[in-house]
C-alpha atoms as a PDB file:
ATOM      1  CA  UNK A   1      43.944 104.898 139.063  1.00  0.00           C
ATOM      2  CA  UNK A   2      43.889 105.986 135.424  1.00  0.00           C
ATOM      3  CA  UNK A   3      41.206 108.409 134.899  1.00  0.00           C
ATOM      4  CA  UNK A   4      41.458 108.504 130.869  1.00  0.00           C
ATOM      5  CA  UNK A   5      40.678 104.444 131.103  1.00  0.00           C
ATOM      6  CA  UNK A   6      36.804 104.692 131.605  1.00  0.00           C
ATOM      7  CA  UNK A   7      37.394 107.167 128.442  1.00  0.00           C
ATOM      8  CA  UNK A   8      39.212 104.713 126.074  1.00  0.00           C
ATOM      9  CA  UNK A   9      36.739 102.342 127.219  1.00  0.00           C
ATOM     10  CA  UNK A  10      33.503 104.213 126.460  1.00  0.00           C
ATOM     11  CA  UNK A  11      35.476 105.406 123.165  1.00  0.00           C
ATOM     12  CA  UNK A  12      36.286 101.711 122.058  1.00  0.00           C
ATOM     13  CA  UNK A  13      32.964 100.548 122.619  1.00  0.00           C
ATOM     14  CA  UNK A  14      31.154 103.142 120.548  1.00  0.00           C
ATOM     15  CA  UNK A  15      33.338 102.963 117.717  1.00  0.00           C
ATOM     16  CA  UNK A  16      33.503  99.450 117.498  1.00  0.00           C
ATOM     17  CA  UNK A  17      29.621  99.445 117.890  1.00  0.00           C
ATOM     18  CA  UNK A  18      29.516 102.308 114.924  1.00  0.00           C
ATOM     19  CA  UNK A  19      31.105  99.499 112.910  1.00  0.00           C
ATOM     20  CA  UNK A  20      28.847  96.294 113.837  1.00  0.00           C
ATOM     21  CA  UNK A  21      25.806  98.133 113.516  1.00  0.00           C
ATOM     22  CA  UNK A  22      27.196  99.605 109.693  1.00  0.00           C
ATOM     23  CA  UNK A  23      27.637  96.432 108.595  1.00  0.00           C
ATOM     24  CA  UNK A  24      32.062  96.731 108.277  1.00  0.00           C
ATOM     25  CA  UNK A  25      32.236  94.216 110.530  1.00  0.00           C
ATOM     26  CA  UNK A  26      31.601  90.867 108.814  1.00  0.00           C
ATOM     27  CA  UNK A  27      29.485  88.156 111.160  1.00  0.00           C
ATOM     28  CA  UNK A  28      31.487  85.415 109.973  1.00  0.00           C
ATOM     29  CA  UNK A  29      35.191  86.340 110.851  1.00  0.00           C
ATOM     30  CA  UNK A  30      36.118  86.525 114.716  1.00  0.00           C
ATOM     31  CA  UNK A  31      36.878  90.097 115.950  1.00  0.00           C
ATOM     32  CA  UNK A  32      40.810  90.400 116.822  1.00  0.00           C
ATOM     33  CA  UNK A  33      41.345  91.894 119.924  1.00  0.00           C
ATOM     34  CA  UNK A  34      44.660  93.451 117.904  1.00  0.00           C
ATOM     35  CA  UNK A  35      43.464  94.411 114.740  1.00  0.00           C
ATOM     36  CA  UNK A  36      40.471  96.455 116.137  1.00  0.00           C
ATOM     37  CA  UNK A  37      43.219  98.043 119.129  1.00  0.00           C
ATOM     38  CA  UNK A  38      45.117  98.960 115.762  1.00  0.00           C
ATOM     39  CA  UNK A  39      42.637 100.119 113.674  1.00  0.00           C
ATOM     40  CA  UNK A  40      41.494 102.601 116.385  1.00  0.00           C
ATOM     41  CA  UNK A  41      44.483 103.692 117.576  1.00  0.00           C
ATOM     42  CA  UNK A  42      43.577 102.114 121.248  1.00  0.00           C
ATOM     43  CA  UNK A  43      44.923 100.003 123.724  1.00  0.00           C
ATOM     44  CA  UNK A  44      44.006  96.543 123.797  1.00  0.00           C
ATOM     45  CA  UNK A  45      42.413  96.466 127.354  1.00  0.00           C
ATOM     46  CA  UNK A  46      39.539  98.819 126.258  1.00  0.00           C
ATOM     47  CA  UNK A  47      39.185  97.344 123.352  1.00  0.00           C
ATOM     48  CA  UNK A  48      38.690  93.808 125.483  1.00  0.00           C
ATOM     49  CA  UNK A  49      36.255  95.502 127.847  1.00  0.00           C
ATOM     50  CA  UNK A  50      34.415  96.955 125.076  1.00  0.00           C
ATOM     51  CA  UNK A  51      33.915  93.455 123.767  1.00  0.00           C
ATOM     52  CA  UNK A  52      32.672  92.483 126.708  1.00  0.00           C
ATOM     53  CA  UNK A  53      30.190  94.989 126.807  1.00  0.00           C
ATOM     54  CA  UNK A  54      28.649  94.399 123.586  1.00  0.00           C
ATOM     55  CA  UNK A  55      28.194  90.962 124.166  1.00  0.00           C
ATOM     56  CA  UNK A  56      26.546  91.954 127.179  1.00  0.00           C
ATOM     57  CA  UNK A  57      24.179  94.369 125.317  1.00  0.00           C
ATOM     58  CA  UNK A  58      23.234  91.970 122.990  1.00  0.00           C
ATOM     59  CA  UNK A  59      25.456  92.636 119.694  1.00  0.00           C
ATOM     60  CA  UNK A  60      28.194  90.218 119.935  1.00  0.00           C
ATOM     61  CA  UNK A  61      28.557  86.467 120.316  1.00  0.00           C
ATOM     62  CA  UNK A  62      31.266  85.000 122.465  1.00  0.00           C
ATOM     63  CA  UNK A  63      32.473  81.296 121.500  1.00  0.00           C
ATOM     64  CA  UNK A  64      34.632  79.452 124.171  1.00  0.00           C
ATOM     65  CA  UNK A  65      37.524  78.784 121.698  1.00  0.00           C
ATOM     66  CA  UNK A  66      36.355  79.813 118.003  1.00  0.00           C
ATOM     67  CA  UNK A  67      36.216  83.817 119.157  1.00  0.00           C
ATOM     68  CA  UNK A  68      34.085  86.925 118.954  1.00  0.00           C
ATOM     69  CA  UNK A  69      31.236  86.987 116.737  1.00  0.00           C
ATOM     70  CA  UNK A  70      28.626  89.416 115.339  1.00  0.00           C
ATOM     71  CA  UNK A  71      25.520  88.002 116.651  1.00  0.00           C
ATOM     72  CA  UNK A  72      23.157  86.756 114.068  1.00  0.00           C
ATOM     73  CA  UNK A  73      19.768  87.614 115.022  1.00  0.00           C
ATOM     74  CA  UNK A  74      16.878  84.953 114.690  1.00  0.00           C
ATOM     75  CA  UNK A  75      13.239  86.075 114.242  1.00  0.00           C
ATOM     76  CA  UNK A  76      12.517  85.576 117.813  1.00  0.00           C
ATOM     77  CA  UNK A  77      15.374  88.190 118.394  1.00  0.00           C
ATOM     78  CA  UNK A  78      13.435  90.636 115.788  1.00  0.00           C
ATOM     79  CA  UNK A  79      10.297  89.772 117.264  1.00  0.00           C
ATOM     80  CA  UNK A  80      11.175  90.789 120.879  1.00  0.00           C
ATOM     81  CA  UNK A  81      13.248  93.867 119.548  1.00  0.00           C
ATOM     82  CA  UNK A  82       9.397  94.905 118.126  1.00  0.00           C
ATOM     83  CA  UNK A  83       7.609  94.473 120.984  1.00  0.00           C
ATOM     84  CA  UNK A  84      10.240  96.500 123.144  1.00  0.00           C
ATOM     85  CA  UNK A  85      10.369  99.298 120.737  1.00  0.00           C
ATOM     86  CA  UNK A  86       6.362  99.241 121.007  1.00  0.00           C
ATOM     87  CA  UNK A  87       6.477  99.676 124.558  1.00  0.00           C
ATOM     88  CA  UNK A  88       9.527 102.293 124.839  1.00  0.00           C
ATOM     89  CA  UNK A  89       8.624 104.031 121.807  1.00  0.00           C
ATOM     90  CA  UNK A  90       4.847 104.379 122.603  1.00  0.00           C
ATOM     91  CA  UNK A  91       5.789 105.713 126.561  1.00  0.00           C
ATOM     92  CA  UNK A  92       7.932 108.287 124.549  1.00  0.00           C
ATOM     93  CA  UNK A  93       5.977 109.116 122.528  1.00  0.00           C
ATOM     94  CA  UNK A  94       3.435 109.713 125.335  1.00  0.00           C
ATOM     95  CA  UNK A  95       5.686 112.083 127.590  1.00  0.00           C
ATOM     96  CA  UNK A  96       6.840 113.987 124.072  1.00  0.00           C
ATOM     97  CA  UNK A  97       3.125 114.861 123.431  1.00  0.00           C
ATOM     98  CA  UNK A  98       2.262 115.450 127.346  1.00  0.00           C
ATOM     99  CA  UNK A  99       5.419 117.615 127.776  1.00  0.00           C
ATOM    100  CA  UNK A 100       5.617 119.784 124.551  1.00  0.00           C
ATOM    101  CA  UNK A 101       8.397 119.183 121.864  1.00  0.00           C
ATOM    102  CA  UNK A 102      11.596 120.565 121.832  1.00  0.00           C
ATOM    103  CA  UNK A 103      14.019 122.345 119.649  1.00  0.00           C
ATOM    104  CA  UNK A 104      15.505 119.629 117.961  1.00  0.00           C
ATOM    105  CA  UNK A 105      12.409 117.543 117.575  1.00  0.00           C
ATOM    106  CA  UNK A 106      11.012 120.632 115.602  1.00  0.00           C
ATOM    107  CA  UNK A 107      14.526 120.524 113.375  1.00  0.00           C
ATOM    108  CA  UNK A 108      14.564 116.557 112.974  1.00  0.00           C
ATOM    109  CA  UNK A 109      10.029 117.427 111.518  1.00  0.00           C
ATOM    110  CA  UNK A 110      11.498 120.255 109.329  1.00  0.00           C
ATOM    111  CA  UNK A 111      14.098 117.929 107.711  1.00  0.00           C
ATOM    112  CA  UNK A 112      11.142 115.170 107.451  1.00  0.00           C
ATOM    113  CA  UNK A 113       8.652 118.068 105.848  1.00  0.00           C
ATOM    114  CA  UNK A 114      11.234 118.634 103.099  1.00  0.00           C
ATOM    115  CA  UNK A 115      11.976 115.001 102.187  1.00  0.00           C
ATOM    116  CA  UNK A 116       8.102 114.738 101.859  1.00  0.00           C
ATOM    117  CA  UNK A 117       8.102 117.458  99.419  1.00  0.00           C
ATOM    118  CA  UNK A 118      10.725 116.020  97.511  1.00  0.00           C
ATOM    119  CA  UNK A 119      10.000 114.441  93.802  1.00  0.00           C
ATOM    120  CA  UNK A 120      12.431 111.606  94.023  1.00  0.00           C
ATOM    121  CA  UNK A 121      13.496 110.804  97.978  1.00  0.00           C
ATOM    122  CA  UNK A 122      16.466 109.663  98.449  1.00  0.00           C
ATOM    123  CA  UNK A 123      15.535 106.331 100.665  1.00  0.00           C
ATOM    124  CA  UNK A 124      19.084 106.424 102.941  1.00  0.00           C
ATOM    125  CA  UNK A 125      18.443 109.992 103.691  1.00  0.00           C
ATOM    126  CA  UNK A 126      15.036 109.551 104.727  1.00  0.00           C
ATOM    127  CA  UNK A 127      15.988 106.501 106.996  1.00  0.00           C
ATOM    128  CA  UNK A 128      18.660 108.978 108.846  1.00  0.00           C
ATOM    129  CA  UNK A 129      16.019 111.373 109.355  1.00  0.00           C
ATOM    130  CA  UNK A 130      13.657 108.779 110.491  1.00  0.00           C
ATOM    131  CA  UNK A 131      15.817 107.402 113.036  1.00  0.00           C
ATOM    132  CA  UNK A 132      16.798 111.224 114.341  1.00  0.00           C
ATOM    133  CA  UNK A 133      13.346 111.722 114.935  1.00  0.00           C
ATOM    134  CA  UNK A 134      13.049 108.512 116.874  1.00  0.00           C
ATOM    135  CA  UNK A 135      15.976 109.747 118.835  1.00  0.00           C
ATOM    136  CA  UNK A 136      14.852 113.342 119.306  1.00  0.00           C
ATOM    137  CA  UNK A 137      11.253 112.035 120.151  1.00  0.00           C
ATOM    138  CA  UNK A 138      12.689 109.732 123.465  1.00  0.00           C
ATOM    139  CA  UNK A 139      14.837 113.299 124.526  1.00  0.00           C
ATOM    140  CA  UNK A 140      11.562 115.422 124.238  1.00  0.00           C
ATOM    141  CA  UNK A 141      10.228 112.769 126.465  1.00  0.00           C
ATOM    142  CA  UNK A 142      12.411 114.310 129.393  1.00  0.00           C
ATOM    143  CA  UNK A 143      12.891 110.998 131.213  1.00  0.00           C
ATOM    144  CA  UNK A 144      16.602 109.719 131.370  1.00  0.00           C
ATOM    145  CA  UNK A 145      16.246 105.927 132.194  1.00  0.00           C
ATOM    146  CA  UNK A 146      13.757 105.857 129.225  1.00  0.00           C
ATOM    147  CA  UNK A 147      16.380 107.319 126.388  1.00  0.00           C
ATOM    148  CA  UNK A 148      19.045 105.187 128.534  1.00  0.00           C
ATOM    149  CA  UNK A 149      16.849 101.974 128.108  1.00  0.00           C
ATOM    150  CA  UNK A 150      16.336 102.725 124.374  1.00  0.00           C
ATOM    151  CA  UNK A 151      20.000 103.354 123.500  1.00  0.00           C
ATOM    152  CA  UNK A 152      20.754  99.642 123.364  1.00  0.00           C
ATOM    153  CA  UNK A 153      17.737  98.893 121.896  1.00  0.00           C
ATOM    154  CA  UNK A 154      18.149 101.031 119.205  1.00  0.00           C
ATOM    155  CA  UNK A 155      21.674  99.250 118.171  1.00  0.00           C
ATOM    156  CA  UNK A 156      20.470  95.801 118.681  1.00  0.00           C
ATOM    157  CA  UNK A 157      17.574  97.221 115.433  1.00  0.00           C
ATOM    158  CA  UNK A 158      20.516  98.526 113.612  1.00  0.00           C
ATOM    159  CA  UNK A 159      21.775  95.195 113.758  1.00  0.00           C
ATOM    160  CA  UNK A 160      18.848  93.443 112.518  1.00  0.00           C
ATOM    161  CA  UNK A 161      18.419  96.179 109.824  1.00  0.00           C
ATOM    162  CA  UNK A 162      21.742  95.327 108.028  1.00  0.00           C
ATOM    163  CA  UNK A 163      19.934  92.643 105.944  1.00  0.00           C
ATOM    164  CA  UNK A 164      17.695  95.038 104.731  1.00  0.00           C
ATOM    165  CA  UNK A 165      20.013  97.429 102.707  1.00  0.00           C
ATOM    166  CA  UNK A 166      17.121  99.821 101.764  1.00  0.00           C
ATOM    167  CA  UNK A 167      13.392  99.990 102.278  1.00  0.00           C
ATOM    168  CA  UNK A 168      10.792 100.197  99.350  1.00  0.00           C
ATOM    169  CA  UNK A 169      10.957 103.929  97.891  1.00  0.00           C
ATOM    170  CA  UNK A 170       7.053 103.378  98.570  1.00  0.00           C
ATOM    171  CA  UNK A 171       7.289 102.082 102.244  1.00  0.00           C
ATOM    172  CA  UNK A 172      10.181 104.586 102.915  1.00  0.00           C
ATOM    173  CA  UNK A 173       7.529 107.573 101.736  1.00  0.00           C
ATOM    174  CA  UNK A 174       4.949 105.882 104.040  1.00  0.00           C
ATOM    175  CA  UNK A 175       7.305 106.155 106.548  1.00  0.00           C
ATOM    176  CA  UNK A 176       7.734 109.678 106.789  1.00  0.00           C
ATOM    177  CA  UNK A 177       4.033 110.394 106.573  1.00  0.00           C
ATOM    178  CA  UNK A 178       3.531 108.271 109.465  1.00  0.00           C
ATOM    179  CA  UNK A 179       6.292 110.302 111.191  1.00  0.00           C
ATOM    180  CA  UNK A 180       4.761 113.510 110.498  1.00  0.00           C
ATOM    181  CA  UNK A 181       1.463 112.281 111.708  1.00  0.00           C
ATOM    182  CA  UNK A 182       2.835 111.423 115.129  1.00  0.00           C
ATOM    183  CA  UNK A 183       4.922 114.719 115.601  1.00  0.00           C
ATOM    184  CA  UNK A 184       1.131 116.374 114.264  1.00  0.00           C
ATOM    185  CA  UNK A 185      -0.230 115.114 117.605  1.00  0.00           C
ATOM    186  CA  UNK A 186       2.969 115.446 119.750  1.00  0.00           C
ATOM    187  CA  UNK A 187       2.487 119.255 118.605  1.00  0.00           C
ATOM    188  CA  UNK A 188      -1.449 119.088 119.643  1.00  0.00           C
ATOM    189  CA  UNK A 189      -0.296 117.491 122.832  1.00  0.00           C
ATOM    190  CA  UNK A 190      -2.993 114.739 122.598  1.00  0.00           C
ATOM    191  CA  UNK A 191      -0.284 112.274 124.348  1.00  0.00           C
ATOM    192  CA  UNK A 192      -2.868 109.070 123.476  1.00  0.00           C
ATOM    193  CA  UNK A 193      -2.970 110.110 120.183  1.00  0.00           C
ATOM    194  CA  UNK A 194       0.703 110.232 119.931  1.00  0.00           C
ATOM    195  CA  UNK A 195       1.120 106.582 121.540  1.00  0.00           C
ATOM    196  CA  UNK A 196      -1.192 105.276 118.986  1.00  0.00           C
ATOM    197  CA  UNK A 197       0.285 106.542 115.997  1.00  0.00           C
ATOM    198  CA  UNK A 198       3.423 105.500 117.072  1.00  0.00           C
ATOM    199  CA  UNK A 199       1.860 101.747 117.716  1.00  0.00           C
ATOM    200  CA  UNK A 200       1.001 101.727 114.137  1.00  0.00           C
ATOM    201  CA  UNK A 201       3.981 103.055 113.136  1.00  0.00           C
ATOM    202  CA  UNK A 202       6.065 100.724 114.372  1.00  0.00           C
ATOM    203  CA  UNK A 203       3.765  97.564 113.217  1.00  0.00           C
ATOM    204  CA  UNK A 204       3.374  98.894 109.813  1.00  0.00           C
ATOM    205  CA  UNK A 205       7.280  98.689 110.210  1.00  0.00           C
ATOM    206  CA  UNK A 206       7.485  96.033 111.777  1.00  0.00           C
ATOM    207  CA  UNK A 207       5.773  94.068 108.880  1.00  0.00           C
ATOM    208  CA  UNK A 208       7.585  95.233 106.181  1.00  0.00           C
ATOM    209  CA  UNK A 209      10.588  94.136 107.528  1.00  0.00           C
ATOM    210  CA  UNK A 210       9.264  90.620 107.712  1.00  0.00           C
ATOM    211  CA  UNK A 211       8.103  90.910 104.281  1.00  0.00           C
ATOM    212  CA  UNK A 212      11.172  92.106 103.120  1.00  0.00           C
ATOM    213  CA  UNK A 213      13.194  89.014 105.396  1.00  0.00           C
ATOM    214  CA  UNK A 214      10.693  85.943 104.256  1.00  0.00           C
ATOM    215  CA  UNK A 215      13.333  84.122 102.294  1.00  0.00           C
ATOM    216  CA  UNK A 216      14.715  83.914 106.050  1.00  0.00           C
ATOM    217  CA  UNK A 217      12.615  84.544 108.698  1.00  0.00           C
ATOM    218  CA  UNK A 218      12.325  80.790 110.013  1.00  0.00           C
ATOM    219  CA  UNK A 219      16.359  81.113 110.853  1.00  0.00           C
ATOM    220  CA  UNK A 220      18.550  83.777 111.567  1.00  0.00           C
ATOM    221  CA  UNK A 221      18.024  87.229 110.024  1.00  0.00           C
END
């Protein structure tokens, strides 16, 4: 058995991800099994299995003779990816706050504490930090199966975030206050505190997304 297969696998399916969630990969041309293999320098069986996988998890669209697609996500998709994130995000939240925060969580707040400070934020910047806390906030949580269950999650938001290019410069500074208020009570380790914030977070998010989607939130996003 080749041991370096699981490997290529695992290695095809996060680049290729990398490149649905950016936005390189356009929804309405079918994914070659050949020109992706090529591209990354892969065979084609991982780059097969890999496609299979992210149809699995949600990102890609399989059509019995037309081909691979990017999915297109509907409002009902969006909707459910909210109320997921509320749940998984609040429980982390929750554990961060009950358990103490770590290292990187206090790194990911420091690079949020100087974006707040700055005159004119640069939106794209603040949207990596954002989502680096989010990530560093589920492995302060300490629990595995939770970061494990939010992994997918997290690209299947990418996804639907590709329509919206930026965020308001005002929602985007909103953003990182709210941020700073949750880590404020992960640090005080009032765990229902945390969960809350987060809750609000996430809605206030949550509806400036739709906001920013009306032209096409009765169809896909």
């Amino acid at each position: 058995m080749n041991q370096l297969a699981p490997l290529h696998r695992d290695d095809a399916y996060q680049r290729i991800r990398d490149l649905i969630v950016s936005g390189e990969v356009a929804a309405d041309v079918a994914l070659s099994e050949r020109t992706l293999a090529e591209t990354l320098g892969l065979g084609r069986t991982p780059v097969r299995e890999a496609l299979k996988a992210l149809a699995k998890d949600g990102l890609l669209t399989i059509h019995p003779m037309r081909g691979t697609f990017v999915r297109q996500l509907s409002f009902d998709d969006l909707r459910e990816i909210h109320e997921m994130r509320l749940g998984l995000e609040g429980l982390a939240a929750f554990l961060a706050a009950s358990r103490g925060p770590s290292a990187a969580l206090k790194v990911s707040v420091a690079w949020l504490r100087a974006l707040e400070c700055q005159a004119e934020l640069d939106v794209e910047e603040a949207q990596q930090a954002g989502w680096t806390f989010h990530d560093e906030l589920f492995r302060a949580a300490g629990n595995g199966r939770l970061v494990a269950s939010y992994d997918g999650l997290r690209a299947q938001s990418g996804l639907a975030l590709q329509k919206m290019r930026k965020y308001s410069l005002d929602r985007t500074r909103q953003a990182v206050t709210e941020h700073l208020d949750i880590y404020a009570a992960v640090e005080a380790g009032d765990a229902a505190a945390a969960q809350q914030r987060m809750w609000r977070h996430l809605s206030s998010a949550f509806e400036a997304r739709l906001a920013a989607l009306g032209a096409v939130r009765p169809q896909t996003l």
